[in-house]
PDB file of N, CA and C in Angstrom:
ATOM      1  N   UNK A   1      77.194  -3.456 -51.022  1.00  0.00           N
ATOM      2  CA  UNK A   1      77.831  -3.701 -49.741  1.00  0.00           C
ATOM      3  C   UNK A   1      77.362  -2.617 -48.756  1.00  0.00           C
ATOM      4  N   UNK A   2      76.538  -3.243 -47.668  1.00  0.00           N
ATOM      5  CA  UNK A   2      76.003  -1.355 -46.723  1.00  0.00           C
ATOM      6  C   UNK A   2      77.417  -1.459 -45.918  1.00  0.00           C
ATOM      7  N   UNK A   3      76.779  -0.398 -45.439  1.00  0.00           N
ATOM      8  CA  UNK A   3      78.011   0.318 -44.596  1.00  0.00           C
ATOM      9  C   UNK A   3      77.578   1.190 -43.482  1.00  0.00           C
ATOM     10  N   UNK A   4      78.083   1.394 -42.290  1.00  0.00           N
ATOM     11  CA  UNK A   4      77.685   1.650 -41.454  1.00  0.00           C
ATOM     12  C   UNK A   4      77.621   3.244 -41.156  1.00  0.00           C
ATOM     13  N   UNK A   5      76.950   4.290 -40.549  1.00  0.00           N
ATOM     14  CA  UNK A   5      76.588   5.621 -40.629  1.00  0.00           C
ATOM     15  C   UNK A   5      76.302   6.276 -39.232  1.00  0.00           C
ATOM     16  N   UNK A   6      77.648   6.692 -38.905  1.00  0.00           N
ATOM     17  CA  UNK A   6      76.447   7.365 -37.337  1.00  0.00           C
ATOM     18  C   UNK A   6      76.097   8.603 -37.432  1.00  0.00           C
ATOM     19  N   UNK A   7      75.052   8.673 -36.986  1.00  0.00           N
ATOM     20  CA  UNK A   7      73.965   9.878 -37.389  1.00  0.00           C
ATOM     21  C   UNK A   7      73.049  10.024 -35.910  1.00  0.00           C
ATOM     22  N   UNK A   8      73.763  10.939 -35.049  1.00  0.00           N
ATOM     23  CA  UNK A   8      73.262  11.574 -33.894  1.00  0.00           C
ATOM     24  C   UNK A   8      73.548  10.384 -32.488  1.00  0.00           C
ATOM     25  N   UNK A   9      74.289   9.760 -32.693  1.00  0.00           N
ATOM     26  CA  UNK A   9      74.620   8.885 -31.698  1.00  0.00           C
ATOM     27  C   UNK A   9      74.505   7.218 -32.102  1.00  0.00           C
ATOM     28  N   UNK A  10      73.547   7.330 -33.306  1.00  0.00           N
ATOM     29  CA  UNK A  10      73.244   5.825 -33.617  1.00  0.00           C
ATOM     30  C   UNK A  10      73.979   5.305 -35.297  1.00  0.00           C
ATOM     31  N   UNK A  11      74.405   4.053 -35.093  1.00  0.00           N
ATOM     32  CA  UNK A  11      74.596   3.826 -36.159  1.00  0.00           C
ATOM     33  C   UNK A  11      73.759   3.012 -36.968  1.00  0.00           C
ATOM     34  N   UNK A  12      73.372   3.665 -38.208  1.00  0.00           N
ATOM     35  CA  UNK A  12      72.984   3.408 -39.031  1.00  0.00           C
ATOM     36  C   UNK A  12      73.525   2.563 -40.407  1.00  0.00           C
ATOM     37  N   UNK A  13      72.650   1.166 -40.882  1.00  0.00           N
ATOM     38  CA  UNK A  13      73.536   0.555 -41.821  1.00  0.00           C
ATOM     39  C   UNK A  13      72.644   0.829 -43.188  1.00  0.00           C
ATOM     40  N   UNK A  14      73.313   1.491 -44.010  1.00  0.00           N
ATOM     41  CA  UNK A  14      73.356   2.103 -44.972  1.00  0.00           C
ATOM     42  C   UNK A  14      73.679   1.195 -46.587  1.00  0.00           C
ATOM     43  N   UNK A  15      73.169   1.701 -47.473  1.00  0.00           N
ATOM     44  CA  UNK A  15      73.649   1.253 -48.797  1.00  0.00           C
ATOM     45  C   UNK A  15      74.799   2.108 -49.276  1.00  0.00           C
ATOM     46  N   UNK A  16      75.813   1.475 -50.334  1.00  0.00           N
ATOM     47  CA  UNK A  16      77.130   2.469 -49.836  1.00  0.00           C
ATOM     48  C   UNK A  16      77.087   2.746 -51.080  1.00  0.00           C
ATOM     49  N   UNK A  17      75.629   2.994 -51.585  1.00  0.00           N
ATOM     50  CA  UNK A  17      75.896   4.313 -52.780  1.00  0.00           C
ATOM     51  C   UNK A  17      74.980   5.556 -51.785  1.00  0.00           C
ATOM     52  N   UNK A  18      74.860   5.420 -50.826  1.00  0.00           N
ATOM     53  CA  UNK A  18      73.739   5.996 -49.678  1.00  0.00           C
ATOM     54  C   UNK A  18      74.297   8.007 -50.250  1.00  0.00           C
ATOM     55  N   UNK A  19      73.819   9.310 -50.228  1.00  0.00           N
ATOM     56  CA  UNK A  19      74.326  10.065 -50.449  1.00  0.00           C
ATOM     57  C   UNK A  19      73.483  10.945 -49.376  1.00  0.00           C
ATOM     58  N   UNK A  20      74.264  11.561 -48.789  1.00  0.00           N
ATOM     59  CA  UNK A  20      73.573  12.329 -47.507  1.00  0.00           C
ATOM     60  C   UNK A  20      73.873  13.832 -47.733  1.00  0.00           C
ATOM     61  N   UNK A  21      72.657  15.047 -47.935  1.00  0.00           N
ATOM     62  CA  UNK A  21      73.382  16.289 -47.671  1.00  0.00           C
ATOM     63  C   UNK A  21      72.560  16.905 -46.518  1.00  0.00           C
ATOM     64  N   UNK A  22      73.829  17.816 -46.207  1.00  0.00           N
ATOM     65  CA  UNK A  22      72.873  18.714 -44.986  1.00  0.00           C
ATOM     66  C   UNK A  22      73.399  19.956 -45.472  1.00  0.00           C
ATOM     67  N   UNK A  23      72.569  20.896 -44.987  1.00  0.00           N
ATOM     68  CA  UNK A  23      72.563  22.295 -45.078  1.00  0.00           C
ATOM     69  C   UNK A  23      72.553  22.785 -43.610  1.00  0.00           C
ATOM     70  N   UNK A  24      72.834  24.652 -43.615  1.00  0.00           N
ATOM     71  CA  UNK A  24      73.246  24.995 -42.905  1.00  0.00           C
ATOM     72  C   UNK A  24      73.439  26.375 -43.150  1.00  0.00           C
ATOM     73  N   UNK A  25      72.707  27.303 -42.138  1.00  0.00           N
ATOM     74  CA  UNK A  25      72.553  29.092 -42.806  1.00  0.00           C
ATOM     75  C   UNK A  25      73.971  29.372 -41.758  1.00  0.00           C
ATOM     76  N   UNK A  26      74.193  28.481 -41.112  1.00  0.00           N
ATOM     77  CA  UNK A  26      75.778  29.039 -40.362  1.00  0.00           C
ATOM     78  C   UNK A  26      76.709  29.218 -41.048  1.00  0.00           C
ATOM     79  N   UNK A  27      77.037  30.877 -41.578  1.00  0.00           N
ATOM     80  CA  UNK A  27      78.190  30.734 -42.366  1.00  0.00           C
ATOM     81  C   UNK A  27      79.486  30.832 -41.634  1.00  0.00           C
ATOM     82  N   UNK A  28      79.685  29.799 -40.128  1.00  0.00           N
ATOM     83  CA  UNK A  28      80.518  30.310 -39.621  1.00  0.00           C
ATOM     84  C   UNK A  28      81.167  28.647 -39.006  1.00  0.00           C
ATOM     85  N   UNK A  29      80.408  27.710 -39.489  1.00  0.00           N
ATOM     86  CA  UNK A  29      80.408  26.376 -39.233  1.00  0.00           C
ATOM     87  C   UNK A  29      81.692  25.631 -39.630  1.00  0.00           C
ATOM     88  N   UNK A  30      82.226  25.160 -38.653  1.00  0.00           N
ATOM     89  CA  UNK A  30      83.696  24.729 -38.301  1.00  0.00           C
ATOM     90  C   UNK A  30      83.229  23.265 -38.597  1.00  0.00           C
ATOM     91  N   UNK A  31      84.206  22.300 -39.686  1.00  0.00           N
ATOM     92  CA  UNK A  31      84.394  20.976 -39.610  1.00  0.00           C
ATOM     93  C   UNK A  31      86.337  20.776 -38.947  1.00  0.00           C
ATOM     94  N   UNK A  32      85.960  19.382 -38.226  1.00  0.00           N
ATOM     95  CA  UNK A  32      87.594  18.984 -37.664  1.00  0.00           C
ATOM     96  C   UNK A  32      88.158  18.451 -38.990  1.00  0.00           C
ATOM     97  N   UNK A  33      89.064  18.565 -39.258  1.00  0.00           N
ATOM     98  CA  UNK A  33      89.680  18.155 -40.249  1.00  0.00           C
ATOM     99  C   UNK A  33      89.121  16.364 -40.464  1.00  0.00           C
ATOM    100  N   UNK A  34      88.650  15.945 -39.688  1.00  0.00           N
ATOM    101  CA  UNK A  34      88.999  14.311 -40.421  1.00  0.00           C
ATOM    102  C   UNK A  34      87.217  14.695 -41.046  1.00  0.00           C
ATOM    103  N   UNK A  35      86.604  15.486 -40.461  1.00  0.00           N
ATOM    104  CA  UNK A  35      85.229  15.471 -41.105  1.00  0.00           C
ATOM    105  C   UNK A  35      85.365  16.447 -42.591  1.00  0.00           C
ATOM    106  N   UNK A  36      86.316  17.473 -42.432  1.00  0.00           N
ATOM    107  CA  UNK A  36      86.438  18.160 -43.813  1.00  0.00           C
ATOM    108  C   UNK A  36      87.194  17.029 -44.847  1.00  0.00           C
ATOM    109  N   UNK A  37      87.602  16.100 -44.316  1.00  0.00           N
ATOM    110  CA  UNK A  37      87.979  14.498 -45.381  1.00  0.00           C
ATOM    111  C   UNK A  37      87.190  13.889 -46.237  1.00  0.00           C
ATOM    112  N   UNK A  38      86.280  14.076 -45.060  1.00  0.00           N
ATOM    113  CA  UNK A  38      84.809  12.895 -45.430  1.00  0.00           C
ATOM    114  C   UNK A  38      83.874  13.445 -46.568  1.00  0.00           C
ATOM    115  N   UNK A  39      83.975  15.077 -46.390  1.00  0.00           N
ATOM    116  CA  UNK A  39      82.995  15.540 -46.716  1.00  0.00           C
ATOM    117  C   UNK A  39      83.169  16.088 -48.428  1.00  0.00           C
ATOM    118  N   UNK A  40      82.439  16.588 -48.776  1.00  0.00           N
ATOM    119  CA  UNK A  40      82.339  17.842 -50.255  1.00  0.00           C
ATOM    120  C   UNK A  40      81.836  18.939 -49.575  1.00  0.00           C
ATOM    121  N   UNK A  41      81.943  20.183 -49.578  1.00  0.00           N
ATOM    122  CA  UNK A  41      81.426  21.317 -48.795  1.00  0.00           C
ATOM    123  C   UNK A  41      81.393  22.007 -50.004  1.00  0.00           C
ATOM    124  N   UNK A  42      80.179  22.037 -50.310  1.00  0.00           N
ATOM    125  CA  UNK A  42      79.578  23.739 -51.429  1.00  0.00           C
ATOM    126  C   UNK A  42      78.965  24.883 -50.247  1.00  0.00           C
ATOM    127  N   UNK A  43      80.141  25.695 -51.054  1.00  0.00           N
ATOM    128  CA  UNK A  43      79.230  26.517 -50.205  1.00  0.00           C
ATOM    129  C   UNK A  43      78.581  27.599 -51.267  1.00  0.00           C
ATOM    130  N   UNK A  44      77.053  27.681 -50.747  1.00  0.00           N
ATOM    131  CA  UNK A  44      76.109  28.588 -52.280  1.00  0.00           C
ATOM    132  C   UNK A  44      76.680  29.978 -51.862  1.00  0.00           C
ATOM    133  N   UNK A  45      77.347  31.031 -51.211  1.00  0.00           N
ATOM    134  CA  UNK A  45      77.737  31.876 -51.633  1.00  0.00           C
ATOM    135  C   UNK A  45      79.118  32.198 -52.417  1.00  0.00           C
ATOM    136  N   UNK A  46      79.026  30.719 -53.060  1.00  0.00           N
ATOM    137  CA  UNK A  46      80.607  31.180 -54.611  1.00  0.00           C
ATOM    138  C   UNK A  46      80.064  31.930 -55.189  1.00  0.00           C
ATOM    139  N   UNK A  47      81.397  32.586 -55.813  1.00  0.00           N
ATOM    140  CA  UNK A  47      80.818  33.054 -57.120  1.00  0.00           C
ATOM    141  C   UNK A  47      80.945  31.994 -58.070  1.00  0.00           C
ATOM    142  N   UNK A  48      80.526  32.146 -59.688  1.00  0.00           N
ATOM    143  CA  UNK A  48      80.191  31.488 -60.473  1.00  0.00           C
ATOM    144  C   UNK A  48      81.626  30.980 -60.657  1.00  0.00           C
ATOM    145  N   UNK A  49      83.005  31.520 -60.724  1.00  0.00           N
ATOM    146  CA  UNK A  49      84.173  31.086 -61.058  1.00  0.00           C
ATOM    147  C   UNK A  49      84.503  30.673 -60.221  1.00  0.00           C
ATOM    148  N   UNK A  50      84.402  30.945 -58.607  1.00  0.00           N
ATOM    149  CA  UNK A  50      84.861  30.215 -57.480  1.00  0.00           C
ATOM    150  C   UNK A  50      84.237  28.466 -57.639  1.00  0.00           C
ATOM    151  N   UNK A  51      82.560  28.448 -57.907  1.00  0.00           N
ATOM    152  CA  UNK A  51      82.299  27.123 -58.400  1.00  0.00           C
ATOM    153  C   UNK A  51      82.660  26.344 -59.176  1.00  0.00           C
ATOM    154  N   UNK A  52      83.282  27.161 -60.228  1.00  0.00           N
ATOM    155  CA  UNK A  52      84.121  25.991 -61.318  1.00  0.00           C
ATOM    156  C   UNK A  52      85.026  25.461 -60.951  1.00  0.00           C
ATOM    157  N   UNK A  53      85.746  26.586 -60.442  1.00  0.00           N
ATOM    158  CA  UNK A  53      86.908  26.052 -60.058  1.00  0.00           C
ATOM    159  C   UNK A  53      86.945  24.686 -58.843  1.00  0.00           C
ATOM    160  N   UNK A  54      85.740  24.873 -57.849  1.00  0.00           N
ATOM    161  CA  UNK A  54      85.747  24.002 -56.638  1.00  0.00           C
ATOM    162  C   UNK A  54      85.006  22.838 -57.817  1.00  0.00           C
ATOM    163  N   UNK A  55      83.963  22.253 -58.562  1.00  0.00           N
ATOM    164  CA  UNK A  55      83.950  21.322 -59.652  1.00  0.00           C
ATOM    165  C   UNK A  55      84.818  20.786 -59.990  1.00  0.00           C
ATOM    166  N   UNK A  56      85.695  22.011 -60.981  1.00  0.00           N
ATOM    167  CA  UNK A  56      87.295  21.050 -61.466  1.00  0.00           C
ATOM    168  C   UNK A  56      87.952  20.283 -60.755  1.00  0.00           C
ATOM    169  N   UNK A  57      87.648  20.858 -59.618  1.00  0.00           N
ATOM    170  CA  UNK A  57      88.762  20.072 -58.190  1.00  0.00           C
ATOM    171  C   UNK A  57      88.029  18.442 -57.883  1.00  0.00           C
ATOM    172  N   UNK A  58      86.710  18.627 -58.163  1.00  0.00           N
ATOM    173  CA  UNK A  58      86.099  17.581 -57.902  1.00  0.00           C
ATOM    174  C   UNK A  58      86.127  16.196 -58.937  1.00  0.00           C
ATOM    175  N   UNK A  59      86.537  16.964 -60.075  1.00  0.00           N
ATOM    176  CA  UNK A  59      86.452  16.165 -61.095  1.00  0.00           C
ATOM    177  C   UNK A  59      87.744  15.843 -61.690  1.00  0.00           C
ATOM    178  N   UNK A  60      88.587  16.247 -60.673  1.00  0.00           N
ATOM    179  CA  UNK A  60      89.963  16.237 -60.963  1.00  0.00           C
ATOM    180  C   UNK A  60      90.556  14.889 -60.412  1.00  0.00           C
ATOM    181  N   UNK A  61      90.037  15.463 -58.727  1.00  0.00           N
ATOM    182  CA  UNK A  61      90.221  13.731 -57.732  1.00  0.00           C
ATOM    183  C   UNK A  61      89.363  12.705 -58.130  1.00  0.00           C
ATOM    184  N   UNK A  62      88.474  12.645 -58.592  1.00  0.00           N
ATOM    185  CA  UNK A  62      87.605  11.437 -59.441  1.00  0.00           C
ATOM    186  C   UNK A  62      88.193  10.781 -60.223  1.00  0.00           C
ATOM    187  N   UNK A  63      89.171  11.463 -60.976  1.00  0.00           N
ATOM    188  CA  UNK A  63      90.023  11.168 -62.012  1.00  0.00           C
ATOM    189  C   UNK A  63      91.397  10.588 -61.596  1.00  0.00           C
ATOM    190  N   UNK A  64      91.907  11.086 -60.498  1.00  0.00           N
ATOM    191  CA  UNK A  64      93.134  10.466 -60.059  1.00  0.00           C
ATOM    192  C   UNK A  64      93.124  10.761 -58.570  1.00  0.00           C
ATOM    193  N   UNK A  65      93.138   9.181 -58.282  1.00  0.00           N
ATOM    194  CA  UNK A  65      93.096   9.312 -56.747  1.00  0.00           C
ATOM    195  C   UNK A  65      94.091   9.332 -56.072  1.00  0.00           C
ATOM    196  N   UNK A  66      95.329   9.599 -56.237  1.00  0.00           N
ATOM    197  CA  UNK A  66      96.819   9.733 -56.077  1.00  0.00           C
ATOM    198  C   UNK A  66      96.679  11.412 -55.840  1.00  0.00           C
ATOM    199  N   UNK A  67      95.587  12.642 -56.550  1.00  0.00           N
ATOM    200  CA  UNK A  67      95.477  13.663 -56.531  1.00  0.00           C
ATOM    201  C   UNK A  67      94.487  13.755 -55.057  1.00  0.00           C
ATOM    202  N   UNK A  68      93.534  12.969 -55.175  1.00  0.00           N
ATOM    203  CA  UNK A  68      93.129  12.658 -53.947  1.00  0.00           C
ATOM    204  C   UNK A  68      93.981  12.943 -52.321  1.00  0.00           C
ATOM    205  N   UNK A  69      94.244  12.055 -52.565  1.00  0.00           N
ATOM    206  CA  UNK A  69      95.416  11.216 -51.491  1.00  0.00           C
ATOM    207  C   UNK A  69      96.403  13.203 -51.424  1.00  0.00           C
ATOM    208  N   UNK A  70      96.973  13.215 -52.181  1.00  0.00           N
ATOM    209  CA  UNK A  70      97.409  14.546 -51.566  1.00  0.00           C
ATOM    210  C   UNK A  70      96.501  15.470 -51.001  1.00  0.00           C
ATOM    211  N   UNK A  71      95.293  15.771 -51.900  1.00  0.00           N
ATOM    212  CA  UNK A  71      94.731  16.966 -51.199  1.00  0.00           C
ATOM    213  C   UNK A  71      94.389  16.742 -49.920  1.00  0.00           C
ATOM    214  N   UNK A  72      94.090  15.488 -49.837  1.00  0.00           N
ATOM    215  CA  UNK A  72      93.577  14.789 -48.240  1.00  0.00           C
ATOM    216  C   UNK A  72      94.543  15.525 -47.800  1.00  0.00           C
ATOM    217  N   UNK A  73      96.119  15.321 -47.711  1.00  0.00           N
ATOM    218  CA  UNK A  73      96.844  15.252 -46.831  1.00  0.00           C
ATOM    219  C   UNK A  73      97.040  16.402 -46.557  1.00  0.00           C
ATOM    220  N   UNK A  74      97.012  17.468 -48.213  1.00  0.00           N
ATOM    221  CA  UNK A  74      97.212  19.122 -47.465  1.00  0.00           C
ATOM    222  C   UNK A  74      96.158  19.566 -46.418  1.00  0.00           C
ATOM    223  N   UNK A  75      95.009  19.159 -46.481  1.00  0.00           N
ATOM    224  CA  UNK A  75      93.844  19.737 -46.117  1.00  0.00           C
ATOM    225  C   UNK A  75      94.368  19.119 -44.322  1.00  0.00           C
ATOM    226  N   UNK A  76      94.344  17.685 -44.268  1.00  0.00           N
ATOM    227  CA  UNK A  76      94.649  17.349 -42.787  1.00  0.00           C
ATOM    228  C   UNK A  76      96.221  18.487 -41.754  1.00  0.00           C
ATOM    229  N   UNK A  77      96.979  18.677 -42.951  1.00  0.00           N
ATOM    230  CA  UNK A  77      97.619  19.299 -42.515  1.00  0.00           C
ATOM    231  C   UNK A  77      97.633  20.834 -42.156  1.00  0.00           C
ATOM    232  N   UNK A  78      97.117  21.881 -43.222  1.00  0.00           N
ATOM    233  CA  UNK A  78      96.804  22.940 -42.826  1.00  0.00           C
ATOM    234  C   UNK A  78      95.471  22.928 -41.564  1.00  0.00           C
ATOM    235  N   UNK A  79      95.208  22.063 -41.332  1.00  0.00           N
ATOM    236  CA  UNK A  79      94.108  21.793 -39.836  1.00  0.00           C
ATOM    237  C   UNK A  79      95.073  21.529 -39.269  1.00  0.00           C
ATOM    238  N   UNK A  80      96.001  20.752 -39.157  1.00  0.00           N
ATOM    239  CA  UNK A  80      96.175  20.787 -37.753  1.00  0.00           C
ATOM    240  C   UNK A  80      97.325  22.437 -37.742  1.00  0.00           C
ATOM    241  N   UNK A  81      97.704  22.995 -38.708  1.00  0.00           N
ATOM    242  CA  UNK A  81      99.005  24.014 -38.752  1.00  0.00           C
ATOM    243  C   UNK A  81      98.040  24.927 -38.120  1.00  0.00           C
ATOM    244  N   UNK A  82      96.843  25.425 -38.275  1.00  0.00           N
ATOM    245  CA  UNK A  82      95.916  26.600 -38.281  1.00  0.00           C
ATOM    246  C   UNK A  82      95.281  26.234 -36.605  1.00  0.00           C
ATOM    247  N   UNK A  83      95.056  25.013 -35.938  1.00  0.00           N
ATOM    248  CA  UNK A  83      94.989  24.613 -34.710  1.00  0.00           C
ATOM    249  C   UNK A  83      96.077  24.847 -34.017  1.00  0.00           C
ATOM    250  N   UNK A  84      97.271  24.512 -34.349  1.00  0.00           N
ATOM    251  CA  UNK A  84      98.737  25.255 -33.984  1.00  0.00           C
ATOM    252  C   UNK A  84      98.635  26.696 -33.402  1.00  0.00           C
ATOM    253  N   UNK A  85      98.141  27.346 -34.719  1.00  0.00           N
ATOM    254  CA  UNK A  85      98.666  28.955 -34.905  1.00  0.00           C
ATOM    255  C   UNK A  85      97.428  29.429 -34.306  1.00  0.00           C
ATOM    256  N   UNK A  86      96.086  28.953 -33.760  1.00  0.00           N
ATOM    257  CA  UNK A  86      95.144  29.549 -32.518  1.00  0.00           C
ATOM    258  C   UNK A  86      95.697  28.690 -31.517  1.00  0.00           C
ATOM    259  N   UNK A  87      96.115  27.948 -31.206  1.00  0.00           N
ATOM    260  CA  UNK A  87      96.681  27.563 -29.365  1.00  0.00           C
ATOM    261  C   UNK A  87      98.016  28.601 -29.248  1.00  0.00           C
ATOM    262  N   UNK A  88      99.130  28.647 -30.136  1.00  0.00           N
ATOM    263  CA  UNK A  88     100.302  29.739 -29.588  1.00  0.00           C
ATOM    264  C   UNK A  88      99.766  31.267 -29.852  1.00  0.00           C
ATOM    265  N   UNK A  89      98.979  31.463 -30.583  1.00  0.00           N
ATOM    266  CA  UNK A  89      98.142  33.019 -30.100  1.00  0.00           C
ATOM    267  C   UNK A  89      96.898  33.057 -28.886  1.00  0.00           C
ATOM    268  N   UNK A  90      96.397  31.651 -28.428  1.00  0.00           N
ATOM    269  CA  UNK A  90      96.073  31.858 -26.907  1.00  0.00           C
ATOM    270  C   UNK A  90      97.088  31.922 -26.032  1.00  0.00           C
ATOM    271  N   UNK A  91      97.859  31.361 -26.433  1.00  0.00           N
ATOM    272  CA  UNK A  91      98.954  31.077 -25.098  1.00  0.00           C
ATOM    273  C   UNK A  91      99.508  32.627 -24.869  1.00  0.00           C
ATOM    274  N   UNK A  92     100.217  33.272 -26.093  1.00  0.00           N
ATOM    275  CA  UNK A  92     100.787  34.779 -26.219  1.00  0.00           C
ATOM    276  C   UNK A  92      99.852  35.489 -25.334  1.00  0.00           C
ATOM    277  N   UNK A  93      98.331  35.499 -26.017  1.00  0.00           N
ATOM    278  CA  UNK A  93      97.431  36.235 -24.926  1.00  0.00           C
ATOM    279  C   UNK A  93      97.796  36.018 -23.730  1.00  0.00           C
ATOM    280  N   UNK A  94      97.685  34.667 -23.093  1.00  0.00           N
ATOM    281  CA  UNK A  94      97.679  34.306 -21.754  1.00  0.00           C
ATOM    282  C   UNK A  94      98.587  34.834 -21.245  1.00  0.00           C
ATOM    283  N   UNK A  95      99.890  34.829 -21.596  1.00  0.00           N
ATOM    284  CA  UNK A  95     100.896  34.826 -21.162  1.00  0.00           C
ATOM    285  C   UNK A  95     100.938  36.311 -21.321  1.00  0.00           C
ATOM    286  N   UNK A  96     100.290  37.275 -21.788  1.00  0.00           N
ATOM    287  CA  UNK A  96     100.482  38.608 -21.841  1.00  0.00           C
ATOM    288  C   UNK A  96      99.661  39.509 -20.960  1.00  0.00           C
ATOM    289  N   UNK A  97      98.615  38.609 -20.726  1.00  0.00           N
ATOM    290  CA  UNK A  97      98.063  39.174 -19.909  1.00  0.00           C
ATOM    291  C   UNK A  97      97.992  38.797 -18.457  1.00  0.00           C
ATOM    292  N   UNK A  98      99.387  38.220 -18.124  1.00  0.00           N
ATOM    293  CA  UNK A  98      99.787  37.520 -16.627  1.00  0.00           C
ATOM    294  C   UNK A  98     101.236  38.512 -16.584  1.00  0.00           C
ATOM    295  N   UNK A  99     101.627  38.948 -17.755  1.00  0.00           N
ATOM    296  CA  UNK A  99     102.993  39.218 -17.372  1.00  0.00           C
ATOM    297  C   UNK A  99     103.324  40.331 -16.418  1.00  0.00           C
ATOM    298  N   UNK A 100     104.088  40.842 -16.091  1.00  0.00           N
ATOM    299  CA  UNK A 100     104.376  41.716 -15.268  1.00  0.00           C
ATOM    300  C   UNK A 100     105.547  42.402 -15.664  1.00  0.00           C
ATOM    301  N   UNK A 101     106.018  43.500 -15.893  1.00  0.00           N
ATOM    302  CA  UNK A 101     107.270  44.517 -15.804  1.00  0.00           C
ATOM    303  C   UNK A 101     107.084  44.058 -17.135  1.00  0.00           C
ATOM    304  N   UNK A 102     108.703  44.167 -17.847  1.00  0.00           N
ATOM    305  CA  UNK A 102     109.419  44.354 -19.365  1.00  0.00           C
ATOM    306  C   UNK A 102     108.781  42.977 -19.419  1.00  0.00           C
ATOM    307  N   UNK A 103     108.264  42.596 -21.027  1.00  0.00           N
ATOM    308  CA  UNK A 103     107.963  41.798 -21.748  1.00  0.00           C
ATOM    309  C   UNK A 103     108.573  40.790 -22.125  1.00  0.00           C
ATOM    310  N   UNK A 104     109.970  41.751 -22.420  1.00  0.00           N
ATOM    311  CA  UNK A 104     111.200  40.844 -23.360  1.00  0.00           C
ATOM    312  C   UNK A 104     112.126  40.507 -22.125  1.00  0.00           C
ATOM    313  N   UNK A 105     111.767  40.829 -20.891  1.00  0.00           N
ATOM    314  CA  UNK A 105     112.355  40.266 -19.672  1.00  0.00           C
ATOM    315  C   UNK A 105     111.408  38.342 -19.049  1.00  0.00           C
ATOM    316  N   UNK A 106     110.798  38.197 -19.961  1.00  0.00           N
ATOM    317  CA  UNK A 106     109.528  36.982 -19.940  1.00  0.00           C
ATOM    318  C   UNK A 106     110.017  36.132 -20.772  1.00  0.00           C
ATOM    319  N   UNK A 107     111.078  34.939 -20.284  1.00  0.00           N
ATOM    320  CA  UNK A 107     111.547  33.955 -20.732  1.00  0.00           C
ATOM    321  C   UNK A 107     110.394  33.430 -21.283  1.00  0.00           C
ATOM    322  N   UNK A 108     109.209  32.362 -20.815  1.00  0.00           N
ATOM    323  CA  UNK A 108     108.535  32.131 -21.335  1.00  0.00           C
ATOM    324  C   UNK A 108     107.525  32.522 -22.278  1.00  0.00           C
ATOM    325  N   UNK A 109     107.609  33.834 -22.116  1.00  0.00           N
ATOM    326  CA  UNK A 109     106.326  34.381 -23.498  1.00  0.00           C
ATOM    327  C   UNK A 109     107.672  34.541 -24.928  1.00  0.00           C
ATOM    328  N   UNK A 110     108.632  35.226 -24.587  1.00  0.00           N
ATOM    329  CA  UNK A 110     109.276  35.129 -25.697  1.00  0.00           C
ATOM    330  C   UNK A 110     109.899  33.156 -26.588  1.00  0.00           C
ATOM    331  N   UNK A 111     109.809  32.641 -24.946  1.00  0.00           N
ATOM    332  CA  UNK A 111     109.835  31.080 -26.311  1.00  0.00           C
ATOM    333  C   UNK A 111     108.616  30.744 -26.882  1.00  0.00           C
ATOM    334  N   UNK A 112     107.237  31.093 -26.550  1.00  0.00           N
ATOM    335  CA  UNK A 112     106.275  30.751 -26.882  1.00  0.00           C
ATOM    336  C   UNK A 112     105.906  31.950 -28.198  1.00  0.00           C
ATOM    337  N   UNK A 113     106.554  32.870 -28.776  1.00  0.00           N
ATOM    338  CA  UNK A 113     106.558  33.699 -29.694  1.00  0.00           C
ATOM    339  C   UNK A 113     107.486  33.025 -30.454  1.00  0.00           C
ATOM    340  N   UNK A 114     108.401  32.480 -29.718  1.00  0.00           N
ATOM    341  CA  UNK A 114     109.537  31.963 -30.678  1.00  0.00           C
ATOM    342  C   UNK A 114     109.064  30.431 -31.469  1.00  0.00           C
ATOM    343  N   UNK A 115     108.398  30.161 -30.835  1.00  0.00           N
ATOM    344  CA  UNK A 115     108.014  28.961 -31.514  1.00  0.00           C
ATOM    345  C   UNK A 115     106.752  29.034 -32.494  1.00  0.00           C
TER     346      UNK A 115
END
């Protein structure tokens, strides 16, 4: 059954045993969460036990896709919690570096700490 692939703007129809890798010396390379879904990410500087362990994991959800289905969901979720926790530490900045006089006199920076 192919399946469809976009790859740089175009979509591509694919065989859907199709297996695509890319590499990448950016060790600093950000996926959005629905692409860290899609994906398997090795990264070659594990160590040898960090790799087993990321394997087991692999061969774990192969095995039960109900194990799947959760990790999906932690993984979607600590993305968006960690997107959270950099927008209210821009905002703190922002808001700290606009403020004026006492700090804790700044209704709004203290709800935006508070939250």
């Amino acid at each position: 059954q192919p399946m469809l692939v976009r790859l740089g703007g175009k979509d591509l129809q694919v065989n859907a045993e199709f297996t695509l890798y890319l590499t990448t010396d950016d060790g600093e390379a950000v996926l959005s969460p629905r692409q860290a879904n899609q994906l398997v990410v090795v990264d070659f500087a594990l160590s040898p036990e960090a790799l087993v362990e990321h394997l087991l994991g692999v061969v774990a959800r192969l095995k039960d896709s109900e194990y799947q289905a959760k990790v999906d969901s932690l993984r979607m979720k600590l993305a968006e919690d960690t997107a959270t926790v950099e927008s209210l530490g821009e905002q703190v900045l922002t808001l700290l570096s606009e403020s004026e006089g006492n700090i804790l006199d700044q209704d709004g920076l203290l709800g935006t700490v508070g939250s």
